[in-house]
PDB file of N, CA and C in Angstrom:
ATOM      1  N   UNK A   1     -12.349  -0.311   8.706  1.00  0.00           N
ATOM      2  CA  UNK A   1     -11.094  -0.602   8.027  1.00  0.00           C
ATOM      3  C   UNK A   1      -9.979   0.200   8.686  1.00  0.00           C
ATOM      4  N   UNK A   2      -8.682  -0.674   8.903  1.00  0.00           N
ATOM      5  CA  UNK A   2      -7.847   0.063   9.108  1.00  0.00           C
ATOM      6  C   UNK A   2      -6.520   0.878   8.344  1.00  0.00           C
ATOM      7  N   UNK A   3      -6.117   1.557   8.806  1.00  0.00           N
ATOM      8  CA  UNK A   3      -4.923   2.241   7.663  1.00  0.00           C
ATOM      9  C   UNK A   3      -4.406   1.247   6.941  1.00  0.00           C
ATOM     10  N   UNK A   4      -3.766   0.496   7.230  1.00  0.00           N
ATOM     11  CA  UNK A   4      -2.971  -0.273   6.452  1.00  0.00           C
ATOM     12  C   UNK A   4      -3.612  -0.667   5.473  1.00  0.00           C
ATOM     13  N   UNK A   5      -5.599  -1.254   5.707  1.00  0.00           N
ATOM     14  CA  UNK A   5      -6.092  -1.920   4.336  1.00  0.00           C
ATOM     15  C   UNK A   5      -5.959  -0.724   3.894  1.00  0.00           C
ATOM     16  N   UNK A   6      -6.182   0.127   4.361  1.00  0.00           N
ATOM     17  CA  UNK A   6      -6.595   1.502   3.126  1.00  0.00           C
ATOM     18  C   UNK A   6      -5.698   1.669   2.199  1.00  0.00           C
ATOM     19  N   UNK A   7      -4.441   1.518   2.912  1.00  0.00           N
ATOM     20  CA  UNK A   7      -3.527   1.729   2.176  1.00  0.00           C
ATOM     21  C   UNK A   7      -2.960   0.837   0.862  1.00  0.00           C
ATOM     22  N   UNK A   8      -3.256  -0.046   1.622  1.00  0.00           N
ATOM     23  CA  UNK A   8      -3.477  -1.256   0.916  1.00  0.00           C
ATOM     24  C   UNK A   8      -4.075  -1.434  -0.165  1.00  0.00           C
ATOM     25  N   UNK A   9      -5.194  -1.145  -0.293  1.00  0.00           N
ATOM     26  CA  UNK A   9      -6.275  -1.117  -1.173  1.00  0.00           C
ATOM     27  C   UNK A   9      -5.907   0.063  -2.148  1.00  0.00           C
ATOM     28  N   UNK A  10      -5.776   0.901  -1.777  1.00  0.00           N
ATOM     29  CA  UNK A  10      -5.439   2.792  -2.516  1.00  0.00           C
ATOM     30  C   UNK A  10      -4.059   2.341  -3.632  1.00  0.00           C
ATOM     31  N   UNK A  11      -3.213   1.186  -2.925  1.00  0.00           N
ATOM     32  CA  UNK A  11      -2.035   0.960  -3.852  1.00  0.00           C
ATOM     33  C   UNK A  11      -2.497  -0.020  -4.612  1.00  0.00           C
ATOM     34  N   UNK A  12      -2.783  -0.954  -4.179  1.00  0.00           N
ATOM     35  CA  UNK A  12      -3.386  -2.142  -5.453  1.00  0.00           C
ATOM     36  C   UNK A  12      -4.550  -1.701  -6.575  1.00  0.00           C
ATOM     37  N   UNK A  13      -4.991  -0.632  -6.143  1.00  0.00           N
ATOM     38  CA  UNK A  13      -6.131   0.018  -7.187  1.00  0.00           C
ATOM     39  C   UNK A  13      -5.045   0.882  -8.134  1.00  0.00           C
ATOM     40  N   UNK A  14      -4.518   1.822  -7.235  1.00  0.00           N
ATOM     41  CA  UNK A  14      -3.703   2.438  -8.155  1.00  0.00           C
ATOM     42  C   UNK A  14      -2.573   2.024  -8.977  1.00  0.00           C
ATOM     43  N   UNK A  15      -2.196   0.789  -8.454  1.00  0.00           N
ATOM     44  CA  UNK A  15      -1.047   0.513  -9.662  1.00  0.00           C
ATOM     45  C   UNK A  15      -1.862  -0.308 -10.191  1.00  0.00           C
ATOM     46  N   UNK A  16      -2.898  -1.096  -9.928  1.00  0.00           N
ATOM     47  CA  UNK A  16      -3.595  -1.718 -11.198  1.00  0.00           C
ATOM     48  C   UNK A  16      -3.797  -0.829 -12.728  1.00  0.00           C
ATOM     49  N   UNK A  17      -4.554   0.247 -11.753  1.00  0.00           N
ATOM     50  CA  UNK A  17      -5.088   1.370 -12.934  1.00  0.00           C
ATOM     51  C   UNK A  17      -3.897   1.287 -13.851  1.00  0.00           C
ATOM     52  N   UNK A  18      -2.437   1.722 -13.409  1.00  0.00           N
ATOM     53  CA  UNK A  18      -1.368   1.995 -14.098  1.00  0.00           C
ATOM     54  C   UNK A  18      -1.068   1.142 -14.996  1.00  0.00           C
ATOM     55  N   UNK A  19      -1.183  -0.005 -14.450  1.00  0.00           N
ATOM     56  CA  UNK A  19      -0.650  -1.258 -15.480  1.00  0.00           C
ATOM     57  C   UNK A  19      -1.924  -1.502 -16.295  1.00  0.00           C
ATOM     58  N   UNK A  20      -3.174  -1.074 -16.235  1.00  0.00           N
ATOM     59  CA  UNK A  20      -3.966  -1.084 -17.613  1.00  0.00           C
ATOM     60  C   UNK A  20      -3.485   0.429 -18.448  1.00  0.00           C
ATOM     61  N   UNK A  21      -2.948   1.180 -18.064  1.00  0.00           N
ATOM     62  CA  UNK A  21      -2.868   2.031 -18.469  1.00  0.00           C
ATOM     63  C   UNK A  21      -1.399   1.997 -19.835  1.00  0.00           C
ATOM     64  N   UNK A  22      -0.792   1.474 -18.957  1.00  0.00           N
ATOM     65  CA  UNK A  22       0.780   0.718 -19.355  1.00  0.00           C
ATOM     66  C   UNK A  22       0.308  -0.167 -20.233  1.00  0.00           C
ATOM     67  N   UNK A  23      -0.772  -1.197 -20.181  1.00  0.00           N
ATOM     68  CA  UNK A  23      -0.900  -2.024 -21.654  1.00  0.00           C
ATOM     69  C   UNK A  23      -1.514  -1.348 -22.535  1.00  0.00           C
ATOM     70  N   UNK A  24      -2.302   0.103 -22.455  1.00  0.00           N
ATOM     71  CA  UNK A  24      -3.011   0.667 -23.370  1.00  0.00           C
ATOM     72  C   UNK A  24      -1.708   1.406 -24.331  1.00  0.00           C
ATOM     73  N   UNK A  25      -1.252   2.101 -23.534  1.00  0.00           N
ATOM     74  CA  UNK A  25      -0.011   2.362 -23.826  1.00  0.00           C
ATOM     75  C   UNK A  25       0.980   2.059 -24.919  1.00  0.00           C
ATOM     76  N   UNK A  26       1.079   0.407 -24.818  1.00  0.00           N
ATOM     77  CA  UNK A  26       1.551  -0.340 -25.859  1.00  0.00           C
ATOM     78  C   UNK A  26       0.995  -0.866 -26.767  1.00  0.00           C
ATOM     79  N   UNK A  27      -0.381  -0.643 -26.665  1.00  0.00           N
ATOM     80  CA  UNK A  27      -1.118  -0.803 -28.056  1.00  0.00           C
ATOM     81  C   UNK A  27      -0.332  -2.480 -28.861  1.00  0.00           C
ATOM     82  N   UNK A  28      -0.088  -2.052 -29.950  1.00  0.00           N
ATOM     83  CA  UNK A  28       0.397  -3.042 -31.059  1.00  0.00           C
ATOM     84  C   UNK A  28       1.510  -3.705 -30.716  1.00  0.00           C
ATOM     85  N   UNK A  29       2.836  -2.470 -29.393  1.00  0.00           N
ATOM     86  CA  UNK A  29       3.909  -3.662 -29.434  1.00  0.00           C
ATOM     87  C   UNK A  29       3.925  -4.828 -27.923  1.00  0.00           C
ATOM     88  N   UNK A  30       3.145  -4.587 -27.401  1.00  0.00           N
ATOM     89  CA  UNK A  30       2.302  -5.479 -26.696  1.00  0.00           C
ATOM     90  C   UNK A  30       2.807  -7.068 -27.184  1.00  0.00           C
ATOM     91  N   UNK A  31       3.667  -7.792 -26.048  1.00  0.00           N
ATOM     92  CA  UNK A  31       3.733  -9.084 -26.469  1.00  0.00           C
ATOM     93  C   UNK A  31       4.217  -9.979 -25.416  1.00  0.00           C
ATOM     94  N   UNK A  32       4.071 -10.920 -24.859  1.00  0.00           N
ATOM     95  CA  UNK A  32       3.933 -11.978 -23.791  1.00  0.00           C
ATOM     96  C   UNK A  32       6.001 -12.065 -23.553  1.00  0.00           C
ATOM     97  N   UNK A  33       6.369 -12.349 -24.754  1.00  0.00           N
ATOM     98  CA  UNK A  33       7.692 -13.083 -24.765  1.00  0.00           C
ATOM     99  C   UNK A  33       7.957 -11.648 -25.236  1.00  0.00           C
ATOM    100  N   UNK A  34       9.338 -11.250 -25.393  1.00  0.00           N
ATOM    101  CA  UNK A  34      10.134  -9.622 -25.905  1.00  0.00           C
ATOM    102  C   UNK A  34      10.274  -9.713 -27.555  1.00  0.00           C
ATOM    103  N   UNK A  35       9.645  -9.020 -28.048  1.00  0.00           N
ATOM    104  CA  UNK A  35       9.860  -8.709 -30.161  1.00  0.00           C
ATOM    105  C   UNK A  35      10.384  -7.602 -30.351  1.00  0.00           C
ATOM    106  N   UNK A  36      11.374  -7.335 -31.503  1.00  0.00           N
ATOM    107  CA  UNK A  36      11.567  -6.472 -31.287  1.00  0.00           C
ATOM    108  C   UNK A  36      10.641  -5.772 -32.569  1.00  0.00           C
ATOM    109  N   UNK A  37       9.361  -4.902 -32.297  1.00  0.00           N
ATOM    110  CA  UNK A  37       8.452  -4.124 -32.446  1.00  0.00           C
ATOM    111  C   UNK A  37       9.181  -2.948 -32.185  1.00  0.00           C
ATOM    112  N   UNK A  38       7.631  -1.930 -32.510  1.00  0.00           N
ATOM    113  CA  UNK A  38       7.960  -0.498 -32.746  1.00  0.00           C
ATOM    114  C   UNK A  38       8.177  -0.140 -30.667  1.00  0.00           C
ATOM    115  N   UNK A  39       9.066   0.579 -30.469  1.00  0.00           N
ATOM    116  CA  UNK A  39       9.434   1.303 -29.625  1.00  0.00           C
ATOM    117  C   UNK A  39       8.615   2.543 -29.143  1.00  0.00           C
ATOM    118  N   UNK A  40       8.364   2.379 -27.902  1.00  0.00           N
ATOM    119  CA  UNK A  40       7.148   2.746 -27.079  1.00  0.00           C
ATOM    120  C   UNK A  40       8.137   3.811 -26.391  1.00  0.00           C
ATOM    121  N   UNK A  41       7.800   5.187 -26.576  1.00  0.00           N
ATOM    122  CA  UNK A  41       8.462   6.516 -25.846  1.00  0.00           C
ATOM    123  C   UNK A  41       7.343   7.293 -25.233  1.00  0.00           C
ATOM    124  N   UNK A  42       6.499   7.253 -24.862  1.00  0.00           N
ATOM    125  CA  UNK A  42       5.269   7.962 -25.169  1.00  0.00           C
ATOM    126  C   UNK A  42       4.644   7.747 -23.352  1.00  0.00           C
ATOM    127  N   UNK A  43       4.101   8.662 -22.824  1.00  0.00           N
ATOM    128  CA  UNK A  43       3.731   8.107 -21.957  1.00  0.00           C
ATOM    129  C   UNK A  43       4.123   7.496 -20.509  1.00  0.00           C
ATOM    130  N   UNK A  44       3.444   6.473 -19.948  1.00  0.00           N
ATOM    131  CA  UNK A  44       4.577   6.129 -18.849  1.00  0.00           C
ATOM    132  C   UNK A  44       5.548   5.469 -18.646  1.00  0.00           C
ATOM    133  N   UNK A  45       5.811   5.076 -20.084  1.00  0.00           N
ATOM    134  CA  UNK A  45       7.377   4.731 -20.957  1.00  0.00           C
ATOM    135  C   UNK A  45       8.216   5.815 -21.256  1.00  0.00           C
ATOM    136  N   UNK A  46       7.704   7.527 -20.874  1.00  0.00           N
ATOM    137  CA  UNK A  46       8.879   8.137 -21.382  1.00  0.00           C
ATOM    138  C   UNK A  46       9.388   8.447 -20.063  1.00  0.00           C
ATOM    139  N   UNK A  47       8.824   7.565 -18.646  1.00  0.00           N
ATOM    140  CA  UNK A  47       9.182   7.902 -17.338  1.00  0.00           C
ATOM    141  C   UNK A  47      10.241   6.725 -16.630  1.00  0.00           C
ATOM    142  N   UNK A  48       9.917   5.604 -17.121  1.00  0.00           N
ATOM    143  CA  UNK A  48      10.242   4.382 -16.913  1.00  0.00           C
ATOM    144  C   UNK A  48      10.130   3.087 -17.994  1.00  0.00           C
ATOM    145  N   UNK A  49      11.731   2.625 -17.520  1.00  0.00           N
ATOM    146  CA  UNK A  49      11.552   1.252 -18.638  1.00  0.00           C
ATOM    147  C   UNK A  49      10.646   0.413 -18.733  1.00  0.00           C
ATOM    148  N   UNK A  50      10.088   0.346 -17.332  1.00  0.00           N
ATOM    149  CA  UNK A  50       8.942  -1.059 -17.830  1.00  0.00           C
ATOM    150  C   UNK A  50       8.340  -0.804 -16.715  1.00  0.00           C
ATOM    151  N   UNK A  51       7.162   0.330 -16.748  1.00  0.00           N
ATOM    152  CA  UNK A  51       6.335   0.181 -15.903  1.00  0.00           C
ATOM    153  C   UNK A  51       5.034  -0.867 -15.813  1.00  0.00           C
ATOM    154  N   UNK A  52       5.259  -1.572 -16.430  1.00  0.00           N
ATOM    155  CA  UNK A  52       4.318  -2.719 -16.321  1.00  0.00           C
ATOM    156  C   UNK A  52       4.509  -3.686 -15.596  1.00  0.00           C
ATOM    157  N   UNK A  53       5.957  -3.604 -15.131  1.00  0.00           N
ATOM    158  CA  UNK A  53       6.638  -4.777 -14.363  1.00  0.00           C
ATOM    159  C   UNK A  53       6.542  -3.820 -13.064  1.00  0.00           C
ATOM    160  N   UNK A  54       7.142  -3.218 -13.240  1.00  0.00           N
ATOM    161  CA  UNK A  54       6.630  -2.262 -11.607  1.00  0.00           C
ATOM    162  C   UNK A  54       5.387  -2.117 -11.055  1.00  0.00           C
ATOM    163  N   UNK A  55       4.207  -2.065 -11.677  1.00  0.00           N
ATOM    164  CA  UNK A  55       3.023  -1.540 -10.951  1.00  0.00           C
ATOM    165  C   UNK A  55       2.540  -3.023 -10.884  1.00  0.00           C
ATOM    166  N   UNK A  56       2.870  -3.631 -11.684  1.00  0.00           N
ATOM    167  CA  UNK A  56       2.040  -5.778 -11.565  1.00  0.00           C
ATOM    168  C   UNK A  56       2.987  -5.808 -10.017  1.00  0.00           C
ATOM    169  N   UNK A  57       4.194  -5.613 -10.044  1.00  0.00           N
ATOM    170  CA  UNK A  57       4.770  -5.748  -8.817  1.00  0.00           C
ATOM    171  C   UNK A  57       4.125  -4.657  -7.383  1.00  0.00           C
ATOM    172  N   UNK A  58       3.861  -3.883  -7.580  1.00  0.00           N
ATOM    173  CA  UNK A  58       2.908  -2.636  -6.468  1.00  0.00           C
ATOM    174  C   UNK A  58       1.871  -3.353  -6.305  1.00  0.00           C
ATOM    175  N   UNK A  59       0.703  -3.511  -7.319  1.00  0.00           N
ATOM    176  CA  UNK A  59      -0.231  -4.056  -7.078  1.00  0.00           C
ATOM    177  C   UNK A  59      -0.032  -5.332  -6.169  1.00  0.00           C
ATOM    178  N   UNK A  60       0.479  -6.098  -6.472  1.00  0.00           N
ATOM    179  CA  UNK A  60       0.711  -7.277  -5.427  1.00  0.00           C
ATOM    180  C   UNK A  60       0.840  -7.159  -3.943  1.00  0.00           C
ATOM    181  N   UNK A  61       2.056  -6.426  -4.057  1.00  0.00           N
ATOM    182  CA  UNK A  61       2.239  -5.637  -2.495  1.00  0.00           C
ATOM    183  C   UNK A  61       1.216  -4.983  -1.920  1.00  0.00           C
ATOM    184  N   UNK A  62       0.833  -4.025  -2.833  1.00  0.00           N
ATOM    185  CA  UNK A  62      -1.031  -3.404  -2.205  1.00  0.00           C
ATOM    186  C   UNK A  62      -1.881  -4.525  -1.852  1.00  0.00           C
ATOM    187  N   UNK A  63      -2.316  -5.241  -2.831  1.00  0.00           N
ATOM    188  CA  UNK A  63      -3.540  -6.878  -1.961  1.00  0.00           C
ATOM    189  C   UNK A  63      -2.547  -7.441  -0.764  1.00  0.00           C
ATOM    190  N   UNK A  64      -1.498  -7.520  -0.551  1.00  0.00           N
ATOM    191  CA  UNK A  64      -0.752  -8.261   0.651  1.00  0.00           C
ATOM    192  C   UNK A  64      -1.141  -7.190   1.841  1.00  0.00           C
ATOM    193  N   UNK A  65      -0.825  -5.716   1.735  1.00  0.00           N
ATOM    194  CA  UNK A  65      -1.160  -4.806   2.694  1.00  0.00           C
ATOM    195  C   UNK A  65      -2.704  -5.001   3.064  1.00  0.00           C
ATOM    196  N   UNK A  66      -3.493  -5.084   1.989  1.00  0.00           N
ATOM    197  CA  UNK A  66      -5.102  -4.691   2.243  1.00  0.00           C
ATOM    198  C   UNK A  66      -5.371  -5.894   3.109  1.00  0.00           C
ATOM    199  N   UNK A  67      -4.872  -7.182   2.680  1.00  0.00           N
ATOM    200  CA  UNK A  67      -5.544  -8.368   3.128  1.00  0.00           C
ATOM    201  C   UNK A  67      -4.441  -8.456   4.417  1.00  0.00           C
ATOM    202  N   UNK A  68      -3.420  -8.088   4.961  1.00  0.00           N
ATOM    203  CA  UNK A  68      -2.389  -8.520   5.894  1.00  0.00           C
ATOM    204  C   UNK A  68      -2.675  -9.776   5.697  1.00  0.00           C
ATOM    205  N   UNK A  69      -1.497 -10.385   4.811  1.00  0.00           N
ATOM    206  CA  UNK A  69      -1.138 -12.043   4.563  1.00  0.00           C
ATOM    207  C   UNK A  69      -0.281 -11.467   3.526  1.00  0.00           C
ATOM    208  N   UNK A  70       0.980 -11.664   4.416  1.00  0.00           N
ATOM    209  CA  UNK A  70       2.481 -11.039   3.248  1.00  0.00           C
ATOM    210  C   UNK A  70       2.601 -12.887   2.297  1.00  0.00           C
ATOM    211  N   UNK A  71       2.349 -14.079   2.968  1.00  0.00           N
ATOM    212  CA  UNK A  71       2.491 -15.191   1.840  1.00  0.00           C
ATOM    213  C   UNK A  71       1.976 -14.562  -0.019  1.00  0.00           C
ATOM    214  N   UNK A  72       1.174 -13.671   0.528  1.00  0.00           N
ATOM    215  CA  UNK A  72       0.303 -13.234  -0.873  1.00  0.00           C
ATOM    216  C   UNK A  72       1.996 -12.295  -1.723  1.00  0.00           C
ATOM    217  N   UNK A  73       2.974 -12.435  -1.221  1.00  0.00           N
ATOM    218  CA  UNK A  73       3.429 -11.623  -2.038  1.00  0.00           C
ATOM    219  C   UNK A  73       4.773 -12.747  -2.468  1.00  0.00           C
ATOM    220  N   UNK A  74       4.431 -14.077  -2.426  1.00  0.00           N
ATOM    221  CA  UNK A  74       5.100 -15.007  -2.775  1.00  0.00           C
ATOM    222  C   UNK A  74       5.528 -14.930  -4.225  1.00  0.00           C
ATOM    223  N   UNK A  75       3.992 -14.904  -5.331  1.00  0.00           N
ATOM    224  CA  UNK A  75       4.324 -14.683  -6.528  1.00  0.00           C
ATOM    225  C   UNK A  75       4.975 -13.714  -6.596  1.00  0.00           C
ATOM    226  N   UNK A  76       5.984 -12.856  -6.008  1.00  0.00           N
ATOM    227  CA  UNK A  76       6.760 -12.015  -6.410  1.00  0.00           C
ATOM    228  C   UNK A  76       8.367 -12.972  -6.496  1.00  0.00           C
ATOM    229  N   UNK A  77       8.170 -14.043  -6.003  1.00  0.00           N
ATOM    230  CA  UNK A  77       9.668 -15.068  -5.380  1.00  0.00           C
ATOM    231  C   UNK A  77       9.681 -15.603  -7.254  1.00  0.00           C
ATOM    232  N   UNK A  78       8.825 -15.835  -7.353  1.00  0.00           N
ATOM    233  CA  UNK A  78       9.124 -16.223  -9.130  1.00  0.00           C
ATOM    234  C   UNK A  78       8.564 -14.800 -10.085  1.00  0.00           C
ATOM    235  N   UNK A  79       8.009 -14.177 -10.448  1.00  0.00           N
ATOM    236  CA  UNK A  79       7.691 -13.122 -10.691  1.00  0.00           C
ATOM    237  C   UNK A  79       8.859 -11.927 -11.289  1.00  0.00           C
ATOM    238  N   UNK A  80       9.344 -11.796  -9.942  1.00  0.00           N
ATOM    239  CA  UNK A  80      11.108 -10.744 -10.112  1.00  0.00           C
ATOM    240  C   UNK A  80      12.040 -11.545 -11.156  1.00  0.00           C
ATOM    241  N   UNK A  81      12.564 -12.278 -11.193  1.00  0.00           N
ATOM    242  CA  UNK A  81      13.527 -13.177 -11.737  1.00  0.00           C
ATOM    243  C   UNK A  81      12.855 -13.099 -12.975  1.00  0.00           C
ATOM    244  N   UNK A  82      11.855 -13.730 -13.121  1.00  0.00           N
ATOM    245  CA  UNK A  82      11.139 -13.897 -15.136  1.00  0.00           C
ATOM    246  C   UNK A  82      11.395 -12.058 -15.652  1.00  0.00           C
ATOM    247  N   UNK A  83      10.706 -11.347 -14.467  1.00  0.00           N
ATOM    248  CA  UNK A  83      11.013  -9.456 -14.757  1.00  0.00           C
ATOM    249  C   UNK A  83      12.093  -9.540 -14.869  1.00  0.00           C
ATOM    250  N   UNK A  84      13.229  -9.796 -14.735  1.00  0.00           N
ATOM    251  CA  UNK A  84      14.226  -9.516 -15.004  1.00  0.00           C
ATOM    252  C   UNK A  84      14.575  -9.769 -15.762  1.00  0.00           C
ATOM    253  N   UNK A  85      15.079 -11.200 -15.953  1.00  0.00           N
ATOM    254  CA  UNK A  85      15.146 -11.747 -17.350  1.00  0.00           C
ATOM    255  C   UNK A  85      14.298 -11.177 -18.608  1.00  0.00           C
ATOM    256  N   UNK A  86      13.376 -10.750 -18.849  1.00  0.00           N
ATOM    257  CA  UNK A  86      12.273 -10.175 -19.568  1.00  0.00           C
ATOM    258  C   UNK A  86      12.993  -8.805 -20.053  1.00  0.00           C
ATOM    259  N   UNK A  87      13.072  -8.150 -19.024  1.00  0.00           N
ATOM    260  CA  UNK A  87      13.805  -6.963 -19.274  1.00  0.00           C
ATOM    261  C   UNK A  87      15.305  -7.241 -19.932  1.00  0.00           C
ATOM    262  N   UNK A  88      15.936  -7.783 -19.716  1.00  0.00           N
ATOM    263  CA  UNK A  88      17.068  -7.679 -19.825  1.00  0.00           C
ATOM    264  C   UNK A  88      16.890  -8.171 -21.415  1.00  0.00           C
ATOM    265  N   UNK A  89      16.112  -9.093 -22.173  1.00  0.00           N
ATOM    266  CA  UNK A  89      16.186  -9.292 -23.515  1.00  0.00           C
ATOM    267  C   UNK A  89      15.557  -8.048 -23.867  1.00  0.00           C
ATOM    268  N   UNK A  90      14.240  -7.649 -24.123  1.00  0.00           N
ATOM    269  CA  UNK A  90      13.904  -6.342 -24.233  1.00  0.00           C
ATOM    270  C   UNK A  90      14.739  -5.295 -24.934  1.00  0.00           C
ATOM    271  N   UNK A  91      15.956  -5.463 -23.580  1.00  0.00           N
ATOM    272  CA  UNK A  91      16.861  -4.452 -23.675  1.00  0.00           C
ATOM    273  C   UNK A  91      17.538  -4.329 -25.250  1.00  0.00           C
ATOM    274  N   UNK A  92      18.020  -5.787 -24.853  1.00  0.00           N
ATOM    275  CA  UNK A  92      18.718  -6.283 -26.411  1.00  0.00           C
ATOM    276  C   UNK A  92      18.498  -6.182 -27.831  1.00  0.00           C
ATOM    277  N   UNK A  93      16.906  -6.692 -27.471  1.00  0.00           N
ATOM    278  CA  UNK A  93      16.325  -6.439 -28.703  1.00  0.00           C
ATOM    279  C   UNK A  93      15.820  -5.050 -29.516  1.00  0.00           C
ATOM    280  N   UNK A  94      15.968  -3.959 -28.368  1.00  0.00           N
ATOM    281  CA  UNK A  94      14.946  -2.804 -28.885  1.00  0.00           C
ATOM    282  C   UNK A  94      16.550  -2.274 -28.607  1.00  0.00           C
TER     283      UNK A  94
END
């Protein structure tokens, strides 16, 4: 293997981990579409707004590095835009 999978691999593991970590995290206010639920401070929410959208986004980029085939980071071309939008109600609501 070369650096890059490694690297590759070392980031898609590790922000996976994060983003299970990030849904454990949210426990109960956990929800597909934005509610406004109890408010999540705790954790790797008291570091960042939405690390769940960040590390789903790392992870991606990590399998594109491991496998070299950047097409793999296409679902990020629709992906970013819904994150955004997502966030931005979120915002509103909480």
């Amino acid at each position: 293997m070369n650096v890059e999978t490694l690297a590759g691999v070392a980031l898609a593991a590790t922000s996976f981990a994060l983003v299970v970590l990030g849904r454990v995290q949210l426990g109960k206010s956990f929800a597909v579409t934005p509610k406004a639920k109890d408010l999540v401070t705790h954790g790797l929410y008291s570091r960042l707004q939405h690390p769940m959208y960040v590390f789903v986004d790392l992870t991606v980029c990590g399998i594109a590095l491991a496998v070299h085939r950047w097409y793999v980071l296409l679902p990020l071309v629709i992906l970013l835009p819904l994150q955004t939008t997502n966030a931005r109600r979120e915002g509103r609501l909480l």
